[in-house]
Structures are given as structure tokens and as C-alpha cells.
C-alpha atoms as a PDB file:
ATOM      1  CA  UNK A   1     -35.281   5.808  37.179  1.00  0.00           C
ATOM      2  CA  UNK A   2     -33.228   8.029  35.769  1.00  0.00           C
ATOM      3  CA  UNK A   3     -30.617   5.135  34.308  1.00  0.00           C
ATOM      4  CA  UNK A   4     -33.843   3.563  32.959  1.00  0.00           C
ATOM      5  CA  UNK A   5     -34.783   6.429  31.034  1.00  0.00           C
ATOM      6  CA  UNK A   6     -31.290   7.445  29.323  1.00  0.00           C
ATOM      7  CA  UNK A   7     -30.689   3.550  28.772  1.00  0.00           C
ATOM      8  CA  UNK A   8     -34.510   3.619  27.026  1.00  0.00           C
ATOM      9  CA  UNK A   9     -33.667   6.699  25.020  1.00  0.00           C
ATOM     10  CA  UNK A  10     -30.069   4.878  23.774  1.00  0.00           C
ATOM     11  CA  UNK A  11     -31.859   2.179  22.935  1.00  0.00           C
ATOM     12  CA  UNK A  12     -34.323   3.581  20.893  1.00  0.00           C
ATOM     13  CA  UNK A  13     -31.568   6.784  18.995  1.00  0.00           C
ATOM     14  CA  UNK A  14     -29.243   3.120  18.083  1.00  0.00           C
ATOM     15  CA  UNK A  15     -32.555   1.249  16.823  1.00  0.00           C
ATOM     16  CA  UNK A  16     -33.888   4.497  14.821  1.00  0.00           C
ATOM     17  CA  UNK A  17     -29.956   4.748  13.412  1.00  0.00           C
ATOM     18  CA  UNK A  18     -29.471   1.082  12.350  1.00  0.00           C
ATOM     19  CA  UNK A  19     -32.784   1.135  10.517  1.00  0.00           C
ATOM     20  CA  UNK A  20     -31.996   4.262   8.311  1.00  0.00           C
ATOM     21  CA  UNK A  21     -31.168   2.981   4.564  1.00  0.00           C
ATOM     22  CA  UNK A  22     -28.392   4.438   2.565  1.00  0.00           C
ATOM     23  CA  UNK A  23     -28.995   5.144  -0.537  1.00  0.00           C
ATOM     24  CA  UNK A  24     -26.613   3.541  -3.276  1.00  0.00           C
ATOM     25  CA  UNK A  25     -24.405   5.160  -5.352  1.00  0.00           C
ATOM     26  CA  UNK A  26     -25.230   6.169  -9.262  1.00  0.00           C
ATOM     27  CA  UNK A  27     -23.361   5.026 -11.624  1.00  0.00           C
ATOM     28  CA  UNK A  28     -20.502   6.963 -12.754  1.00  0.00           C
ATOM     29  CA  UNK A  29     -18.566   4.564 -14.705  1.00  0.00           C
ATOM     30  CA  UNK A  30     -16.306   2.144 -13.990  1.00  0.00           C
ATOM     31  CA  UNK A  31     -14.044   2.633 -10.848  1.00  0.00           C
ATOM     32  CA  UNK A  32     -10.733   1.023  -9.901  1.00  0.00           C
ATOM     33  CA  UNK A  33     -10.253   0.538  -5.599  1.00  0.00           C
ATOM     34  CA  UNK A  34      -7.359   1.679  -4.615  1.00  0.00           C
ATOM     35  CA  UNK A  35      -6.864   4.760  -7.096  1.00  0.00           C
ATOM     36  CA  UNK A  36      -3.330   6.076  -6.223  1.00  0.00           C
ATOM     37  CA  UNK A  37      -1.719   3.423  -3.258  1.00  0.00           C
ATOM     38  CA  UNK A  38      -1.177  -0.197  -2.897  1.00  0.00           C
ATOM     39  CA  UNK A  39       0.460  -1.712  -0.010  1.00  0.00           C
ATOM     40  CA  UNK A  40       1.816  -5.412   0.329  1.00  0.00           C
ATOM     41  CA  UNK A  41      -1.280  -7.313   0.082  1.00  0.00           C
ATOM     42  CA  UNK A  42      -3.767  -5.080  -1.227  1.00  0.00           C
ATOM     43  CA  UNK A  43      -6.045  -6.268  -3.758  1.00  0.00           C
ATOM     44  CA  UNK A  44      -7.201  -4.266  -6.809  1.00  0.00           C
ATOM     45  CA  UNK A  45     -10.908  -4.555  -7.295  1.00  0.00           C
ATOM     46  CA  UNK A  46     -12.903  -2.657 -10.545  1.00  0.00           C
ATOM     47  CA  UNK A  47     -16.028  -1.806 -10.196  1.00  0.00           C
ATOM     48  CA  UNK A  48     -18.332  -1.760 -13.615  1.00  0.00           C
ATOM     49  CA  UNK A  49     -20.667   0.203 -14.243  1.00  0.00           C
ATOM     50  CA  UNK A  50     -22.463  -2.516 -16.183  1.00  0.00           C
ATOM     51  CA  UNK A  51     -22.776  -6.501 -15.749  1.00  0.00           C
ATOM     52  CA  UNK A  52     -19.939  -8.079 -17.308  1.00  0.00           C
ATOM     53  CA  UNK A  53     -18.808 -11.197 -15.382  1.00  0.00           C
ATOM     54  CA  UNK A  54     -21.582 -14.291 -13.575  1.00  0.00           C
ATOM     55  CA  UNK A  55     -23.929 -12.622 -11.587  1.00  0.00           C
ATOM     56  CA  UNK A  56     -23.201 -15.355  -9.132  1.00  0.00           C
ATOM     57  CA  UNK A  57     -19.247 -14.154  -9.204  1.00  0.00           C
ATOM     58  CA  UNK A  58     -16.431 -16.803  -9.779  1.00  0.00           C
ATOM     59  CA  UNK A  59     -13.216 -17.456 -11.039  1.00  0.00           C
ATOM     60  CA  UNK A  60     -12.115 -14.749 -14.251  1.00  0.00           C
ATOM     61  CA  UNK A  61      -9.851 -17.234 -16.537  1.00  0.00           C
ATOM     62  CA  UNK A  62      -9.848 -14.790 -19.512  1.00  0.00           C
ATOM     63  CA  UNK A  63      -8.988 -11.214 -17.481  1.00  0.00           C
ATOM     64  CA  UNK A  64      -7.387  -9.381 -20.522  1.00  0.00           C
ATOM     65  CA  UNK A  65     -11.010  -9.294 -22.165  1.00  0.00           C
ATOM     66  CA  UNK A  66     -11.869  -6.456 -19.510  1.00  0.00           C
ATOM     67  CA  UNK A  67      -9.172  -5.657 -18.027  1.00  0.00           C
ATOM     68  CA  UNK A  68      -5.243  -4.885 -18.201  1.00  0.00           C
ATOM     69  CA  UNK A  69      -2.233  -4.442 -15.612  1.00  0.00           C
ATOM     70  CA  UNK A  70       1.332  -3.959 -16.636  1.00  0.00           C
ATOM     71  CA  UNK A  71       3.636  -5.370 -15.696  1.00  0.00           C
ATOM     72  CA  UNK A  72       2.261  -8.462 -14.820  1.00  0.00           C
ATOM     73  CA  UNK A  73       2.284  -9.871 -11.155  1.00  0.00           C
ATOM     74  CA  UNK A  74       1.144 -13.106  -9.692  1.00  0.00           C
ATOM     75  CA  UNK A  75      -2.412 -13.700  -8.698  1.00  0.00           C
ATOM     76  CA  UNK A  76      -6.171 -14.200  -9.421  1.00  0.00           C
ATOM     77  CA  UNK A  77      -9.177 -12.500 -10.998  1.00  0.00           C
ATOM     78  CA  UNK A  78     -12.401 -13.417  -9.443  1.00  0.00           C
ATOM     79  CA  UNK A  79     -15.552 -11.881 -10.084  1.00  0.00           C
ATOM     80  CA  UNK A  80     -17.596 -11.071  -6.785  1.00  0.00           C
ATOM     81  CA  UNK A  81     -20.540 -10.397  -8.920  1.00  0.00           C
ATOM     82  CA  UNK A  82     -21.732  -9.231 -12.158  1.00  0.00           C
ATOM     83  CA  UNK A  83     -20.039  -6.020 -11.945  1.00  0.00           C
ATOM     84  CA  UNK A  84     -17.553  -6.764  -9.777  1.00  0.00           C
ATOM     85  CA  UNK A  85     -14.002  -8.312 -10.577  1.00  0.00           C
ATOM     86  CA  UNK A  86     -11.073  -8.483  -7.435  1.00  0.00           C
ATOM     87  CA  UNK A  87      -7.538  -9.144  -7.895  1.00  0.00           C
ATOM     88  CA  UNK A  88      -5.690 -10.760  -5.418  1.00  0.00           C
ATOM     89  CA  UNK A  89      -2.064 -10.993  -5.523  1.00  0.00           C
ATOM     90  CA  UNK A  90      -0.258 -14.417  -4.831  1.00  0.00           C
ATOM     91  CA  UNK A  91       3.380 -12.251  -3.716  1.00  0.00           C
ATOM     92  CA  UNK A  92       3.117  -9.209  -2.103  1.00  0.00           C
ATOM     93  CA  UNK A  93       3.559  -6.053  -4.402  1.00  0.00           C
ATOM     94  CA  UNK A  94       7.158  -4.981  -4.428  1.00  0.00           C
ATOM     95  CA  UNK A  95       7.666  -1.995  -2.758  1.00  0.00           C
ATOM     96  CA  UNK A  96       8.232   0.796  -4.892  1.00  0.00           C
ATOM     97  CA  UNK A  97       6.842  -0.165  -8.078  1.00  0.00           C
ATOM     98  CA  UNK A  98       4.027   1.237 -10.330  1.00  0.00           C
ATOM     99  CA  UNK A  99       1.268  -0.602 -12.163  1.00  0.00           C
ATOM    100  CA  UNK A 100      -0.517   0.483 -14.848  1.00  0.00           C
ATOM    101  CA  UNK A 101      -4.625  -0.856 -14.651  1.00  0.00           C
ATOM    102  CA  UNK A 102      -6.626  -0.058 -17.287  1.00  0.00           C
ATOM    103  CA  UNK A 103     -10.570  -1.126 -17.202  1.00  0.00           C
ATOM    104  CA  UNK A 104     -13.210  -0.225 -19.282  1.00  0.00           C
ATOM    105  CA  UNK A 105     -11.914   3.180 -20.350  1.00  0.00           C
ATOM    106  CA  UNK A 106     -10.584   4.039 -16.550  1.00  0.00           C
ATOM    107  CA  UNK A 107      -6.867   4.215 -16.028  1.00  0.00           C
ATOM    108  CA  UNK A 108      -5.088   4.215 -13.252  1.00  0.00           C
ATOM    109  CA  UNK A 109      -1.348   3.902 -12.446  1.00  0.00           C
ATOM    110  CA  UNK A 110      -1.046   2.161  -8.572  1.00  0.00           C
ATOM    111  CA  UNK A 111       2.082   2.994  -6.914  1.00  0.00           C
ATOM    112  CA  UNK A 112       3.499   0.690  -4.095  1.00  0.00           C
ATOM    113  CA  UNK A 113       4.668   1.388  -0.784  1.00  0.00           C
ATOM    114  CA  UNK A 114       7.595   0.684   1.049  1.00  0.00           C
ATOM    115  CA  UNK A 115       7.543  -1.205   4.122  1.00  0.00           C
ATOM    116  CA  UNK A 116       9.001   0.098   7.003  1.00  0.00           C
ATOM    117  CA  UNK A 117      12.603  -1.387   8.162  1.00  0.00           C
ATOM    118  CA  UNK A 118      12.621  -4.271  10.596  1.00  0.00           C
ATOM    119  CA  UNK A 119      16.073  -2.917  11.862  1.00  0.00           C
ATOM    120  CA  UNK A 120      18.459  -0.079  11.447  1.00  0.00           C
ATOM    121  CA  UNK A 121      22.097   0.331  12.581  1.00  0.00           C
ATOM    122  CA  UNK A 122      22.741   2.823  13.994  1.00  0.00           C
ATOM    123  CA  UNK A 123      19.457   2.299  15.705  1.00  0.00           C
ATOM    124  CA  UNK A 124      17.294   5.354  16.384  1.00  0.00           C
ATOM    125  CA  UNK A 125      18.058   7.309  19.395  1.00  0.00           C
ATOM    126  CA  UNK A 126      21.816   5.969  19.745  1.00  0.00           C
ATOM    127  CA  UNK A 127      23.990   7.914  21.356  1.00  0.00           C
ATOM    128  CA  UNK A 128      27.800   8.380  21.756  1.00  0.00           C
ATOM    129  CA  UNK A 129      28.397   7.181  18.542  1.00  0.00           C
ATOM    130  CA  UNK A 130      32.067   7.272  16.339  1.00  0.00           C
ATOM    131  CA  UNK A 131      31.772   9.017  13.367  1.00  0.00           C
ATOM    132  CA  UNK A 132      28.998   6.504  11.136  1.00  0.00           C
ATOM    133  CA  UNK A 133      30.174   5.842   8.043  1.00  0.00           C
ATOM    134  CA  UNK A 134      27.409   3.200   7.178  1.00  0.00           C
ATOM    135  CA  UNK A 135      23.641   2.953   7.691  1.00  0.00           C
ATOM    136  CA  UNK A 136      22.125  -0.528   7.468  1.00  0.00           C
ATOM    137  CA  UNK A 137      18.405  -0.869   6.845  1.00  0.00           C
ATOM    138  CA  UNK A 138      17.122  -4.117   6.955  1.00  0.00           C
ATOM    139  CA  UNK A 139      13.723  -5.303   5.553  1.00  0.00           C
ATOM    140  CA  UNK A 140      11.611  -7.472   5.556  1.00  0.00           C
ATOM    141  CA  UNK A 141      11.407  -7.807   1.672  1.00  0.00           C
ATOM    142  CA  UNK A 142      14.001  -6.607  -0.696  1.00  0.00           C
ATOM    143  CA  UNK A 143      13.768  -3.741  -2.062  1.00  0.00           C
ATOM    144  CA  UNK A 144      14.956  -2.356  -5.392  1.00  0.00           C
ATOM    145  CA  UNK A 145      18.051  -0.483  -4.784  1.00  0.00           C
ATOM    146  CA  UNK A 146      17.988   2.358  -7.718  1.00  0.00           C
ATOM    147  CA  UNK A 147      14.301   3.267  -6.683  1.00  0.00           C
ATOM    148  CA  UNK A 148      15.480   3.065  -2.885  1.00  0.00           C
ATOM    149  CA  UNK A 149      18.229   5.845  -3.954  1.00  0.00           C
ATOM    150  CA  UNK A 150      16.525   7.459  -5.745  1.00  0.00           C
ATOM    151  CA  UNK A 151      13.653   8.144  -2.934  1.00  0.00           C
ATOM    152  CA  UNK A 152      15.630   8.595  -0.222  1.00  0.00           C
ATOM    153  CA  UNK A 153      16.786  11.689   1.963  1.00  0.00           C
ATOM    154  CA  UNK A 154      19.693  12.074   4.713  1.00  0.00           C
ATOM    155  CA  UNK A 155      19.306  14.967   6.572  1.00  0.00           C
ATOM    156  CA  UNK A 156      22.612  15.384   9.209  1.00  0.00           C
ATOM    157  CA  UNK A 157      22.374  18.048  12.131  1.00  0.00           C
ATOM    158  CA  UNK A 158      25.303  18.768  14.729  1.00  0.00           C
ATOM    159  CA  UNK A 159      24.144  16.888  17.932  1.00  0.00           C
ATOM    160  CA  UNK A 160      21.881  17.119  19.883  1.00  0.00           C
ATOM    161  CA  UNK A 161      20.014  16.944  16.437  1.00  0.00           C
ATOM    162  CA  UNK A 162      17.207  18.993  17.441  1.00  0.00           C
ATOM    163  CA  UNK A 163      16.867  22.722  17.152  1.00  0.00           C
ATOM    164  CA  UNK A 164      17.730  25.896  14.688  1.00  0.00           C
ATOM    165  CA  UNK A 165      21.303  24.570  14.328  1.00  0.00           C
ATOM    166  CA  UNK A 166      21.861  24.493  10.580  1.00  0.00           C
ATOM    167  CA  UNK A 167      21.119  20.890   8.443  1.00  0.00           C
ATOM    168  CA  UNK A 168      22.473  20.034   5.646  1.00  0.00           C
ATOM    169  CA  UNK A 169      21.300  17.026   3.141  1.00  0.00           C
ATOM    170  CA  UNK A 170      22.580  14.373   1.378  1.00  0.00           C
ATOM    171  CA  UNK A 171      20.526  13.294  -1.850  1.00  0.00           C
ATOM    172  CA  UNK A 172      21.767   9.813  -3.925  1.00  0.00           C
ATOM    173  CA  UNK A 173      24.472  11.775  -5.396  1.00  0.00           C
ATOM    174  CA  UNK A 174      26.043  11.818  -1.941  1.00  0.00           C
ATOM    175  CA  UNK A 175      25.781   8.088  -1.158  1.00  0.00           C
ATOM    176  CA  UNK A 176      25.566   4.697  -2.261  1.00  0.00           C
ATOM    177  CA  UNK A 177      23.150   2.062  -1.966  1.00  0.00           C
ATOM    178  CA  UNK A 178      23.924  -1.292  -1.555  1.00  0.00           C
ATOM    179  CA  UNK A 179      22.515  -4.605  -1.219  1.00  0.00           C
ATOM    180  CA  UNK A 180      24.027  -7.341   1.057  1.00  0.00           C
ATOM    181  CA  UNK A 181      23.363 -11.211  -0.122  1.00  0.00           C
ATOM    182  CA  UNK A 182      20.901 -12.830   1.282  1.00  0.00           C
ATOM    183  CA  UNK A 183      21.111 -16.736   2.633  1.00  0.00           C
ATOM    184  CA  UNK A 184      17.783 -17.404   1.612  1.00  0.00           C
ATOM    185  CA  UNK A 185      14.641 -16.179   0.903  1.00  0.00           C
ATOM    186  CA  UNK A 186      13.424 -16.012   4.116  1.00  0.00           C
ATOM    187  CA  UNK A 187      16.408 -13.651   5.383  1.00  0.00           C
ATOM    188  CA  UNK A 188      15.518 -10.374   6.192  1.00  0.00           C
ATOM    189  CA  UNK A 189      17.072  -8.012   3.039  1.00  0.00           C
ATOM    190  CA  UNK A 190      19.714  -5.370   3.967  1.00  0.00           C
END
């Protein structure tokens, strides 16, 4: 009896939950999905504040007339509705890179993320290593080398590497970053 009744009462909270209506949002101009972060395959998507593409969506051949990314990258427009117009990109962003979208008086610069590595040598947690004079990180995409320097930290720690003991850091004045040549585009970059 008692199962009956708290499986009743569930019942009736998730029916009396599902049929509450959200209201929809007001208009407050036109907004551009993501606003700061874009990873691989992300697509951008605007939303207008008033109609400006076929109410029943399609294809945008003519995307300049509402709205502008620089630089350029591979894809297509395509207008989910009247007030709704979805980029989707044909590559994957390159990591570390920065758009520029403007729509409709709403601009917003989109800055890409770096995939993690695939692979690193030294891998993490090695132990009883020589002296390393080289770290390889290997991706699954290449990666720009000047913004990879310029974004990246080495902090180095007497061993264990945990603790108070005193760190010190190496910034891309203390290193170089190099690329190794890939066989084909399908290699991992490192």
C-alpha cells in the first residue's frame, strides 16, 4: 500500500511538472550563441530579434547581408527560422584563434580552444627519469606554434614535485617551440 501511494504521488508531482509552461524570453536584441568560447565543432548561431531570413528556415546564400565573421572559415549559413541563422563549420576551428562576429549591431569576438594532447613524452607520472631536455606534445590537430608559446607555462619543482619546496617557471622566453613534419594529414601533429 504504501509503494502504491508514493508511486501515485510521483506520478502525479512528474505529470503536474511536465505540464508547467515556460514562459519565453523578451526580446532583447539580437544574440550571438556561444558569446566568449568555441570548441572544435561548435556552431555559431544568431538569434534576431526580428524576422529576417524564411520563416520556414533554409539555406543563407547571401550571409554578409546580416551578418559578418573575420577571418573567414569554411562552412554554411542556414536559417532555422525567421529569426534564426546557424553556422556550421565544414573544418574544425583551429585551436587558438579568435573570430570576430558581428550581427545586427551585436559583436562578439569567439576565441577557440585547444584540444587536449593525444600523447606527451615524458608521459605524466614518469618516474626515474634523466635529466629531460625535450617535451613532446602531440595532437590531434596542429596547432599554431607562436600562439602555443605564447600560452604556455612550465612550472619545474625538485622531485617528488609535490609540496612547499620552491617552483620556479619557465615562460616562452625560456623555451622553444617547435613543430615536427607531419606525413600526412591524418598524422597526429607534434
Amino acid at each position: 500500500m504504501r509503494k502504491s501511494f508514493l508511486y501515485l504521488f510521483c506520478t502525479i508531482t512528474f505529470i503536474a511538472a511536465s505540464g508547467a509552461v515556460a514562459e519565453p524570453a523578451q526580446d532583447t536584441g539580437t544574440i550571438i550563441v556561444p558569446d566568449h568560447f568555441l570548441r572544435r565543432w561548435d556552431p555559431v548561431t544568431v538569434f534576431f530579434a526580428r524576422d529576417l531570413g524564411p520563416a520556414g528556415g533554409g539555406p543563407e546564400d547571401n550571409p554578409q547581408r546580416v551578418v559578418s565573421m573575420n577571418p573567414a572559415h569554411p562552412g554554411a549559413f542556414t536559417w532555422l527560422d525567421a529569426r534564426t541563422l546557424q553556422f556550421r563549420p565544414a573544418e574544425p576551428w583551429p585551436s587558438l584563434a579568435r573570430f570576430e562576429w558581428q550581427a545586427d549591431g551585436t559583436a562578439v569576438t569567439l576565441v577557440t580552444l585547444m584540444a587536449t594532447p593525444i600523447e606527451t613524452f615524458p608521459a605524466n607520472g614518469s618516474e626515474g627519469l634523466e635529466a629531460v631536455r625535450e617535451i613532446t606534445l602531440t595532437f590531434a590537430e596542429p596547432i599554431d606554434p607562436g600562439a602555443f608559446a605564447r600560452m604556455i607555462s612550465i612550472e619545474l619543482r625538485p622531485l617528488p614535485g609535490i609540496g612547499p619546496g620552491e617552483a620556479r617557471w619557465l615562460g616562452s622566453q625560456d623555451f622553444q617551440v617547435k613543430t615536427k613534419e607531419r606525413l600526412s594529414r591524418q598524422d597526429p601533429a607534434s
